[in-house]
N, C-alpha and C. Protein backbone atom coordinates (compact mmCIF):
# COMPACT_ATOMS: atom_id res chain seq x y z
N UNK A 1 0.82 -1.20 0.00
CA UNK A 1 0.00 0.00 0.00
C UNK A 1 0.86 1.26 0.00
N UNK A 2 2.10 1.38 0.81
CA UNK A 2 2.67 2.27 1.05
C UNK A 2 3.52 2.70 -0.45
N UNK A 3 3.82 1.68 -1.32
CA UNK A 3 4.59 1.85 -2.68
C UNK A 3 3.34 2.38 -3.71
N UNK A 4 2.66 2.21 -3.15
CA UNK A 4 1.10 2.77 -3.88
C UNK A 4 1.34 4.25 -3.79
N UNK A 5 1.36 5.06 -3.00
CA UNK A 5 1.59 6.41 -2.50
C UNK A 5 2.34 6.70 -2.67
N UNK A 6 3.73 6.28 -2.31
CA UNK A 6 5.13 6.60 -3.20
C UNK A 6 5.77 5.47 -3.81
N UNK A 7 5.48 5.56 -4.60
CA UNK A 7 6.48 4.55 -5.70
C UNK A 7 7.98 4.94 -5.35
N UNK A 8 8.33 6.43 -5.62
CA UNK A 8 9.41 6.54 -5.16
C UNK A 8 9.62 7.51 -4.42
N UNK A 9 10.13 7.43 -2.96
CA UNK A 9 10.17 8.55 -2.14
C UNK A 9 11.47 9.58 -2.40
N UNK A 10 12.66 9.01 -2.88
CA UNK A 10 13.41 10.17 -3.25
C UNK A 10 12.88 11.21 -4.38
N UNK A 11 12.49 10.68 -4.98
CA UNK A 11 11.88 11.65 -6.50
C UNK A 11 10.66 12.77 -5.33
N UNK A 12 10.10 12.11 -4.58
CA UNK A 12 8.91 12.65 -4.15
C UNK A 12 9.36 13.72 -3.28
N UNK A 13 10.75 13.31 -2.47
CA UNK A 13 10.90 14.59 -1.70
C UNK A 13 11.88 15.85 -2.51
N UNK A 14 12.56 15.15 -3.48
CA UNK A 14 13.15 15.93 -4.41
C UNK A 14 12.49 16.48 -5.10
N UNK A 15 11.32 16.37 -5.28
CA UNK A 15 10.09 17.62 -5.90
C UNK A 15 9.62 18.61 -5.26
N UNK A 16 9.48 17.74 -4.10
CA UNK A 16 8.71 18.98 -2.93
C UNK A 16 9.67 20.01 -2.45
N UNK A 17 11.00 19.53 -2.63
CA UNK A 17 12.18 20.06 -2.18
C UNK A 17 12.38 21.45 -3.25
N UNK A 18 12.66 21.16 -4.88
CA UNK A 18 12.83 21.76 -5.21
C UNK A 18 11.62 22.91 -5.61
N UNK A 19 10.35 22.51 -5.63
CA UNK A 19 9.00 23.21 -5.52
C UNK A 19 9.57 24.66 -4.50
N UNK A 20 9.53 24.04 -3.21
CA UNK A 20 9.82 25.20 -2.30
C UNK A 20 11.13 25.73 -2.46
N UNK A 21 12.16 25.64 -3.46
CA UNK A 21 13.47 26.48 -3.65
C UNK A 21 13.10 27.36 -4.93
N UNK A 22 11.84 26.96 -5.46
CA UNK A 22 11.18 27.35 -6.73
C UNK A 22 10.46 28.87 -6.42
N UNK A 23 9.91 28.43 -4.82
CA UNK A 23 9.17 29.60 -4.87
C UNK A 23 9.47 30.40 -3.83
N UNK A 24 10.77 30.23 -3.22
CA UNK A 24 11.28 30.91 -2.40
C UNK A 24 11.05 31.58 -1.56
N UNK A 25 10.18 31.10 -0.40
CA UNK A 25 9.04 31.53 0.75
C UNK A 25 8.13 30.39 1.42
N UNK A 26 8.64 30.59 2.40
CA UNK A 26 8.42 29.38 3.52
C UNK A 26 6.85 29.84 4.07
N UNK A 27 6.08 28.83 3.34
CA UNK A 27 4.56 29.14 3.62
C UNK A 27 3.18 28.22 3.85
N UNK A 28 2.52 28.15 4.64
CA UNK A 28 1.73 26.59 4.43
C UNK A 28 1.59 26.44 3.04
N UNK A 29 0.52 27.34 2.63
CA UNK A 29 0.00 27.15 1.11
C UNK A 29 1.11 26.35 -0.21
N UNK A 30 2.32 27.12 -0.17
CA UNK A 30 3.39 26.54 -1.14
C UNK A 30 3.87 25.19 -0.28
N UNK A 31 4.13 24.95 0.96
CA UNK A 31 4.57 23.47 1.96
C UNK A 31 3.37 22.77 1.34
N UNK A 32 2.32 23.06 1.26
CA UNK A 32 1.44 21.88 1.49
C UNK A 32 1.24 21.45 -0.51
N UNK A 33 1.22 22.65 -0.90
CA UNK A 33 1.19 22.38 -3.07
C UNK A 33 2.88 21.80 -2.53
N UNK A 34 3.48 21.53 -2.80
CA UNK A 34 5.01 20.70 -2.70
C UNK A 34 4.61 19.63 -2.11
N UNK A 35 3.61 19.20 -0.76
CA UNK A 35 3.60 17.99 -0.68
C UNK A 35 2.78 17.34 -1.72
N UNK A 36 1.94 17.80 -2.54
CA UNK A 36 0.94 17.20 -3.44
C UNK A 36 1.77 16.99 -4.62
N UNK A 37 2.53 18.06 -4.98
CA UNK A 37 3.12 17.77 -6.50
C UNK A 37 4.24 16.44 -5.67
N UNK A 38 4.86 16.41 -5.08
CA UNK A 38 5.80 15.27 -4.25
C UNK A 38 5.04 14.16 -4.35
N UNK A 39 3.63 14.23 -4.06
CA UNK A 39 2.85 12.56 -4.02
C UNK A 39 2.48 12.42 -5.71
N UNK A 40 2.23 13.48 -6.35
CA UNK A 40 1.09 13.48 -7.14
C UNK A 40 2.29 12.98 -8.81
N UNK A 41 3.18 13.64 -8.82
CA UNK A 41 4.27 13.38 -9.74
C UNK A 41 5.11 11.89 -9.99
N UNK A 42 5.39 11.48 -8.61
CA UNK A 42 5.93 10.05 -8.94
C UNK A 42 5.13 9.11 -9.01
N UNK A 43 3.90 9.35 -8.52
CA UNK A 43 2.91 8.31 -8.46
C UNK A 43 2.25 8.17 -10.28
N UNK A 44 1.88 9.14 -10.61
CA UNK A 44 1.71 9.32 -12.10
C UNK A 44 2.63 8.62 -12.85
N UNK A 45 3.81 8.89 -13.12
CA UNK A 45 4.98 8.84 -13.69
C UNK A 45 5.73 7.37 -13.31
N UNK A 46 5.17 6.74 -12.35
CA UNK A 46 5.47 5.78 -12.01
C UNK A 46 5.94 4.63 -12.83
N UNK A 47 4.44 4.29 -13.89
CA UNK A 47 4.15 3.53 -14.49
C UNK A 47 5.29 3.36 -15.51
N UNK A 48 6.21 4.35 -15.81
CA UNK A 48 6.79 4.89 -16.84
C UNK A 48 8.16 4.30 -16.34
N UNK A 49 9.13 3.70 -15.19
CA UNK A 49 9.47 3.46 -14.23
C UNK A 49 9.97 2.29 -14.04
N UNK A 50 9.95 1.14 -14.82
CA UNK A 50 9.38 -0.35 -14.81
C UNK A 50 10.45 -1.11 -13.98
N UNK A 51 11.94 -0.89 -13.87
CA UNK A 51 12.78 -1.49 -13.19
C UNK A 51 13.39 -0.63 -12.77
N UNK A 52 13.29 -0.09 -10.95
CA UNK A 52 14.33 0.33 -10.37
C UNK A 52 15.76 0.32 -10.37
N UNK A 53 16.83 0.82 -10.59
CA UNK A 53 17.91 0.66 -10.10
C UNK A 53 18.35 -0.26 -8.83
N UNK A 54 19.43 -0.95 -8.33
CA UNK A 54 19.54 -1.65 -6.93
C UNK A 54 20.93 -0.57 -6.93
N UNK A 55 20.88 0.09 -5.89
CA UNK A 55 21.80 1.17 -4.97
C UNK A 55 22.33 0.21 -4.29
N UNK A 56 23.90 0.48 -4.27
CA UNK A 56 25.06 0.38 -3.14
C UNK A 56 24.45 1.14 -1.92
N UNK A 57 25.53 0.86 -1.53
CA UNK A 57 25.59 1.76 0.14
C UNK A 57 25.68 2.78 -0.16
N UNK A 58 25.38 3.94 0.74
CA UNK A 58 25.28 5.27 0.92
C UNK A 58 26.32 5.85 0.77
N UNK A 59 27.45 5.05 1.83
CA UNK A 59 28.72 5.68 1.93
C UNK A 59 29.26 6.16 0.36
N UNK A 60 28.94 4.39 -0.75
CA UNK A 60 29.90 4.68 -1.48
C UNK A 60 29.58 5.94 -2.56
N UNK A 61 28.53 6.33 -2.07
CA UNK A 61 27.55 7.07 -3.20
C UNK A 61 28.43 8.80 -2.80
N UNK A 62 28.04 8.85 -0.93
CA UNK A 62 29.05 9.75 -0.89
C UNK A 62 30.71 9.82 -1.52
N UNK A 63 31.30 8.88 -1.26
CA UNK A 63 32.91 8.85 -1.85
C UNK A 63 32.92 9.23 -3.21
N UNK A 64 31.98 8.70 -4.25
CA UNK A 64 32.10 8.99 -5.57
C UNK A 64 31.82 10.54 -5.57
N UNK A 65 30.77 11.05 -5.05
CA UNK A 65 30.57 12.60 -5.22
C UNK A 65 31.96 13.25 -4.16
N UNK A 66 32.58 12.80 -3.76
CA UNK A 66 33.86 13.88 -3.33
C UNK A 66 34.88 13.21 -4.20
N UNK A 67 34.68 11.99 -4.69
CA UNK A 67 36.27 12.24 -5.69
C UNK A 67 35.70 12.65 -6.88
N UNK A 68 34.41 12.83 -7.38
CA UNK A 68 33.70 13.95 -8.78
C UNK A 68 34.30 15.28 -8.40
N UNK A 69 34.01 15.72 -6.86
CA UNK A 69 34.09 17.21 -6.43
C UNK A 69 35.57 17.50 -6.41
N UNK A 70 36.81 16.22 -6.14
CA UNK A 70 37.85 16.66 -5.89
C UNK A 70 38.59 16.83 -7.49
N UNK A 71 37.85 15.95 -8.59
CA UNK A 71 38.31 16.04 -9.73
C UNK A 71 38.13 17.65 -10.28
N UNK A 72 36.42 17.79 -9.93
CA UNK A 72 36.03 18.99 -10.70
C UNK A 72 37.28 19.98 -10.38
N UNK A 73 37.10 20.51 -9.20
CA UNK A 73 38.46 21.48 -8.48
C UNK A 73 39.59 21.27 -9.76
N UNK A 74 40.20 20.32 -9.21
CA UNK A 74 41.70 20.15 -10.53
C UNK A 74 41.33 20.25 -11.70
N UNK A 75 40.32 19.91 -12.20
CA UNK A 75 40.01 20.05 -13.57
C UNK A 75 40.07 21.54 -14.16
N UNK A 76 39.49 22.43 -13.09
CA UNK A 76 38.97 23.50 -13.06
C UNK A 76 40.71 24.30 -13.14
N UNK A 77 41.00 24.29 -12.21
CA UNK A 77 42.91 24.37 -12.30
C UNK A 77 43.55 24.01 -13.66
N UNK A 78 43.44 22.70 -14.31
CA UNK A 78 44.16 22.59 -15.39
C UNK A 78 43.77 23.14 -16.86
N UNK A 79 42.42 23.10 -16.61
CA UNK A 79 41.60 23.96 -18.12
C UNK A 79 42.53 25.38 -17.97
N UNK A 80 42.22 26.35 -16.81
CA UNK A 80 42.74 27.84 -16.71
C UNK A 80 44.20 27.56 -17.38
N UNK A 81 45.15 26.76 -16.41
CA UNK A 81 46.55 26.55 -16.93
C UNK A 81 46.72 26.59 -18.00
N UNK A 82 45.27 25.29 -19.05
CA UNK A 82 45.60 25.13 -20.55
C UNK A 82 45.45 27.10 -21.09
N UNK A 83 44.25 27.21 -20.81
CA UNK A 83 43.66 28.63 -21.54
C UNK A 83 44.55 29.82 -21.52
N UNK A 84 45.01 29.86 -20.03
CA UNK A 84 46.06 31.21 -19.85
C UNK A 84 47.27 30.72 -20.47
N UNK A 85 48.27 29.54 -20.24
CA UNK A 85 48.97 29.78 -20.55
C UNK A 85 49.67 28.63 -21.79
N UNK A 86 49.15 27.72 -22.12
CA UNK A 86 49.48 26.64 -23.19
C UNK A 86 49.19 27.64 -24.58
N UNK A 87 50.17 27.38 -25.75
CA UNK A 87 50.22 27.71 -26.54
C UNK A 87 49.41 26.59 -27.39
N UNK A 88 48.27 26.89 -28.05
CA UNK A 88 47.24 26.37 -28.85
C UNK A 88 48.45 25.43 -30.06
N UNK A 89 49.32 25.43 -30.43
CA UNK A 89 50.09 24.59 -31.06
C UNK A 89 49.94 23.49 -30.11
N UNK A 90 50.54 23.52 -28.88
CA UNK A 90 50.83 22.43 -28.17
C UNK A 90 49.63 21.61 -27.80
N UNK A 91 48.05 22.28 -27.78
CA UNK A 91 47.39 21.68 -27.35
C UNK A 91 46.58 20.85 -28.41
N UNK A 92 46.48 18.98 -27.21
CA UNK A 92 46.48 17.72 -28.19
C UNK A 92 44.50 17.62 -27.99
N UNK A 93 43.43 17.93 -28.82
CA UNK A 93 42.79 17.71 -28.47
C UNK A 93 42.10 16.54 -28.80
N UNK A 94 41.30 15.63 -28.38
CA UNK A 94 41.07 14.19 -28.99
C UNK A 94 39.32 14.21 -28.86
N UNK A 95 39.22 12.60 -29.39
CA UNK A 95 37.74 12.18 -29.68
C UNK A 95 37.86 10.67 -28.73
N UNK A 96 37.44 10.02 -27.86
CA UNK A 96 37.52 9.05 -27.34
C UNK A 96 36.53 8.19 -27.40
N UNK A 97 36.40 7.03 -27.74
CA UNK A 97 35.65 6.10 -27.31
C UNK A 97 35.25 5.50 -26.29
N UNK A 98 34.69 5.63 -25.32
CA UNK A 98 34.98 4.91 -23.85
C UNK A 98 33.88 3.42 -24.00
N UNK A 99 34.12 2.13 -24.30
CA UNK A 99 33.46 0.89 -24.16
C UNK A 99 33.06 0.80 -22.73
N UNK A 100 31.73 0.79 -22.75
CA UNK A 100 30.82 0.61 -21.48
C UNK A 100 30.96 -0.80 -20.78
N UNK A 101 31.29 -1.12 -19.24
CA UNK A 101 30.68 -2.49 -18.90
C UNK A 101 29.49 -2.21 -18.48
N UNK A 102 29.05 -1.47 -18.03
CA UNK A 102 28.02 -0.55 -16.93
C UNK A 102 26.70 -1.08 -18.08
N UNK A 103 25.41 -1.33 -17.13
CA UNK A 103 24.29 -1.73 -18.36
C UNK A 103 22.88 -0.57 -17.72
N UNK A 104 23.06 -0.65 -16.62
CA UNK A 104 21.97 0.29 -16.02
C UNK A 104 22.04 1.74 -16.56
N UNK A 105 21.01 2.12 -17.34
CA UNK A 105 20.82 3.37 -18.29
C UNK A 105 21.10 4.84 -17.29
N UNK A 106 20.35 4.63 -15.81
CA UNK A 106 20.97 5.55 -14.73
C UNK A 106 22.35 5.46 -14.42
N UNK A 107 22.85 4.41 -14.60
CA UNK A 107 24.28 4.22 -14.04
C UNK A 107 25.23 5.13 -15.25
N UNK A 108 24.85 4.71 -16.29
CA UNK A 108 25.49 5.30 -17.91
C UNK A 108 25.62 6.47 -17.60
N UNK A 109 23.89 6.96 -17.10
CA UNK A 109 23.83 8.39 -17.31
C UNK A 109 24.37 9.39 -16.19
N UNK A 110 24.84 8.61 -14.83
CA UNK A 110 25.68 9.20 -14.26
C UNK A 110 27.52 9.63 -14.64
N UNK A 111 27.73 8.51 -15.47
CA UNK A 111 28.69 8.67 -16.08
C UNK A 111 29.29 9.77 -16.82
N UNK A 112 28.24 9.70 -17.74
CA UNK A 112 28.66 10.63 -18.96
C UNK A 112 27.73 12.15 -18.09
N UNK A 113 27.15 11.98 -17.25
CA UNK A 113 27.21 13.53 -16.44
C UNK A 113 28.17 14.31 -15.73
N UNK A 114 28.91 12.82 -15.09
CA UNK A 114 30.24 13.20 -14.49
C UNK A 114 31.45 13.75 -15.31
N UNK A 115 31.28 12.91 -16.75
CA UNK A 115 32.73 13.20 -17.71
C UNK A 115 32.30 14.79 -18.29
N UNK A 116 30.93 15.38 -18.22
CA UNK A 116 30.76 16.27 -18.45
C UNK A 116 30.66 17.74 -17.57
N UNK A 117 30.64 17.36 -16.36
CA UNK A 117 30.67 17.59 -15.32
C UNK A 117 32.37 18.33 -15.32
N UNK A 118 33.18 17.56 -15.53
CA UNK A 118 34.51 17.93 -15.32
C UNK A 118 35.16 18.56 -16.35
N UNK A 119 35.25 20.03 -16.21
CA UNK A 119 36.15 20.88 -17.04
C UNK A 119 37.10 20.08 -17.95
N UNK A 120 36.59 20.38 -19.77
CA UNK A 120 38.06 19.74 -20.31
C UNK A 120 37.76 18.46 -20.74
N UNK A 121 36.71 17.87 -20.12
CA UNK A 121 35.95 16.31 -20.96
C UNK A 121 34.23 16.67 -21.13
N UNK A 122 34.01 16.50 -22.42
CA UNK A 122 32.25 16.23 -22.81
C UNK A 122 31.69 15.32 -23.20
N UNK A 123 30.96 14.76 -22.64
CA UNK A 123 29.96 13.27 -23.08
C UNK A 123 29.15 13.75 -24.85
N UNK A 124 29.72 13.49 -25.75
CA UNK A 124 28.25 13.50 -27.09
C UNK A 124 27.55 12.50 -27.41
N UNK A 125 27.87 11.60 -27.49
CA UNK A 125 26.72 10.83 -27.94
C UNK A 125 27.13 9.11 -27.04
N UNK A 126 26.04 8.39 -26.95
CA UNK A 126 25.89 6.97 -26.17
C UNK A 126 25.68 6.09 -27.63
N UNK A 127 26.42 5.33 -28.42
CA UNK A 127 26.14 4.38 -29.35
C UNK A 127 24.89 3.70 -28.85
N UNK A 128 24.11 3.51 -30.23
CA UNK A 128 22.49 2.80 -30.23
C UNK A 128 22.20 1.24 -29.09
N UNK A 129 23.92 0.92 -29.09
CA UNK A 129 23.47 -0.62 -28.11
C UNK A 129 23.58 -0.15 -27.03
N UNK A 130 23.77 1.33 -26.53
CA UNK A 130 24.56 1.73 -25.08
C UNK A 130 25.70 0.78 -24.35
N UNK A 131 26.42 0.40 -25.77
CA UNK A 131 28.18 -0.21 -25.20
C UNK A 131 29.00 0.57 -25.08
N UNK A 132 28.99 2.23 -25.45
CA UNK A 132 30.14 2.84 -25.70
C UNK A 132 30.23 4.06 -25.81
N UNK A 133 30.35 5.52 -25.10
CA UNK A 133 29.85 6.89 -24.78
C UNK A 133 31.17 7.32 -25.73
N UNK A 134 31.03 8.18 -26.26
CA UNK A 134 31.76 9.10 -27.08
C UNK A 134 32.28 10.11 -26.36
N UNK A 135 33.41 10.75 -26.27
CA UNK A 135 33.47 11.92 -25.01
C UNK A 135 35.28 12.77 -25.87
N UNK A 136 34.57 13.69 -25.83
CA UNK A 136 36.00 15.27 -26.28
C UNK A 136 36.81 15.37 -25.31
N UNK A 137 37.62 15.68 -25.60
CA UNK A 137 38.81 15.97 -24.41
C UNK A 137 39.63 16.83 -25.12
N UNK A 138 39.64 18.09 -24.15
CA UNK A 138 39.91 19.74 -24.65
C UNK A 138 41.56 19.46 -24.99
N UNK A 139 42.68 18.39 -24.04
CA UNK A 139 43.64 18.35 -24.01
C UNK A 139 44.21 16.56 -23.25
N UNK A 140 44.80 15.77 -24.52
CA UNK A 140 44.56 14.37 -23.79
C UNK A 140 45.60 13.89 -24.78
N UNK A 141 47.19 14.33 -23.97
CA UNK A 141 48.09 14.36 -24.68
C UNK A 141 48.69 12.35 -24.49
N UNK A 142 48.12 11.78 -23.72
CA UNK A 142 48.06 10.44 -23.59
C UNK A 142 47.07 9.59 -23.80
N UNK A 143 45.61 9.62 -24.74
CA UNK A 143 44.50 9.57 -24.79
C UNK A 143 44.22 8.01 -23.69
N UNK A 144 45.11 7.10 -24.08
CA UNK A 144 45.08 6.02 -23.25
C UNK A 144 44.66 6.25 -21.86
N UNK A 145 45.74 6.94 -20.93
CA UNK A 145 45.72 7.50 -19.76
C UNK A 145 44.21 7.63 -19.47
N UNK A 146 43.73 9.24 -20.82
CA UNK A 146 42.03 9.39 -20.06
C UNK A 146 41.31 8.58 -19.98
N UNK A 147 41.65 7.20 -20.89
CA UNK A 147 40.62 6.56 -20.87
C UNK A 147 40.69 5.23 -20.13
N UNK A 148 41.86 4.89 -19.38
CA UNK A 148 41.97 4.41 -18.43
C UNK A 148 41.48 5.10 -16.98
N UNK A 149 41.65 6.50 -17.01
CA UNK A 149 41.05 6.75 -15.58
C UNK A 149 39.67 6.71 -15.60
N UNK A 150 38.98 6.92 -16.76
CA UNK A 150 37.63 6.68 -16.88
C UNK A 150 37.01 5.64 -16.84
N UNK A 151 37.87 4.67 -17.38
CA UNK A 151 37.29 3.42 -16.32
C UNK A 151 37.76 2.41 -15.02
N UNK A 152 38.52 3.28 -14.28
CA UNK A 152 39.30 2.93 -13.47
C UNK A 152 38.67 3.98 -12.10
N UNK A 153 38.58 4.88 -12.25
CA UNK A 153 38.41 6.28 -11.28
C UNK A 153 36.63 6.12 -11.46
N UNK A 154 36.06 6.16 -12.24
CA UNK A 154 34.06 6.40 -12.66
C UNK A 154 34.07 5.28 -12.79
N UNK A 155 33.63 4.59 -13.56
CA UNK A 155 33.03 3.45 -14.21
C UNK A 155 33.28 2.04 -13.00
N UNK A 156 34.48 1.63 -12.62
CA UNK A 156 34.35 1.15 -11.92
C UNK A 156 33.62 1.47 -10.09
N UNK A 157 33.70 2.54 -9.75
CA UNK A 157 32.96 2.62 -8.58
C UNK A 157 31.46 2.79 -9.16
N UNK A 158 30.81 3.13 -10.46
CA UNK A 158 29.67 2.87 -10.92
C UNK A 158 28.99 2.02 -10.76
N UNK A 159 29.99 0.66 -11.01
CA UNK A 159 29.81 -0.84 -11.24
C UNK A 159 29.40 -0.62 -10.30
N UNK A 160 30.29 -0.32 -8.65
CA UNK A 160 29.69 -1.08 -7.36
C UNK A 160 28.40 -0.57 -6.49
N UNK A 161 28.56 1.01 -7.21
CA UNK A 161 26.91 1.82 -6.89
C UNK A 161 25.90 1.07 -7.47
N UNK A 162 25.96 0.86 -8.58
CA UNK A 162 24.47 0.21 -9.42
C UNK A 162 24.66 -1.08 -9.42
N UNK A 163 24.27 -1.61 -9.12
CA UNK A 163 24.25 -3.46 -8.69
C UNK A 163 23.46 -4.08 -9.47
């Protein structure tokens, strides 16, 4: 009964959540429309939904978002370095293939949010079987390298988030 009402409770409080950052004023009237669009949205949308994800532990969910956050930082550092001071001769820019093990379409799509996420790499396109994300790299004077940390650093702690 209770999966009846929320199919999914993160989506549900992440609506109501962002509802009230939407309307910026702490008020019954907007608290109580946020709890309805919160019930009323995932329950609809549900149907649409058909196989959950199976989540790791919490912890590891935190660790991946501080080594995303500790990448972004450096990333953010080495783009400026490239821009201010690399001479556009020197810079190697590439096209990568990254071959997927990962099969969960959320898991993918955390992926290629993350590689986009980080200054200096862009996710374009997911091949039609979703085996293999396409991704730019502003400067990837070892292309191997990026694409070993990409599945060494992401992809594998992916694996152990999405089960």
């Amino acid at each position: 009964m209770i999966r009846r009402i929320l199919p999914h409770p993160l989506l549900s409080l992440a609506v109501a959540l962002v509802w009230m950052l939407l309307v910026n004023r702490l008020a019954w009237g907007s608290a109580v429309f946020a709890l309805v669009l919160g019930l009323v949205i995932p329950a609809v949308t549900a149907p649409y939904w058909p196989g959950r994800p199976r989540i790791g532990s919490p912890l590891r969910i935190a660790a991946y978002g501080l080594i995303v956050l500790w990448d972004i930082i450096k990333a953010n550092l080495a783009v400026a370095r490239i821009v201010l001071f690399m001479p556009r001769a020197a810079l190697r820019p590439c096209w990568l293939t990254v071959p997927l093990d990962l099969t969960s379409p959320e898991a993918i799509t955390v992926l290629a949010s993350t590689i986009t996420l980080t200054p200096g790499t862009v996710s374009c396109d997911l091949s039609e079987d979703g085996r293999a994300l396409l991704i730019h790299c502003l400067h990837a004077p070892d292309p191997a390298s990026v694409l070993d940390e990409i599945k060494t650093r992401y992809e594998a702690r992916l694996k152990e988030i999405f089960r």
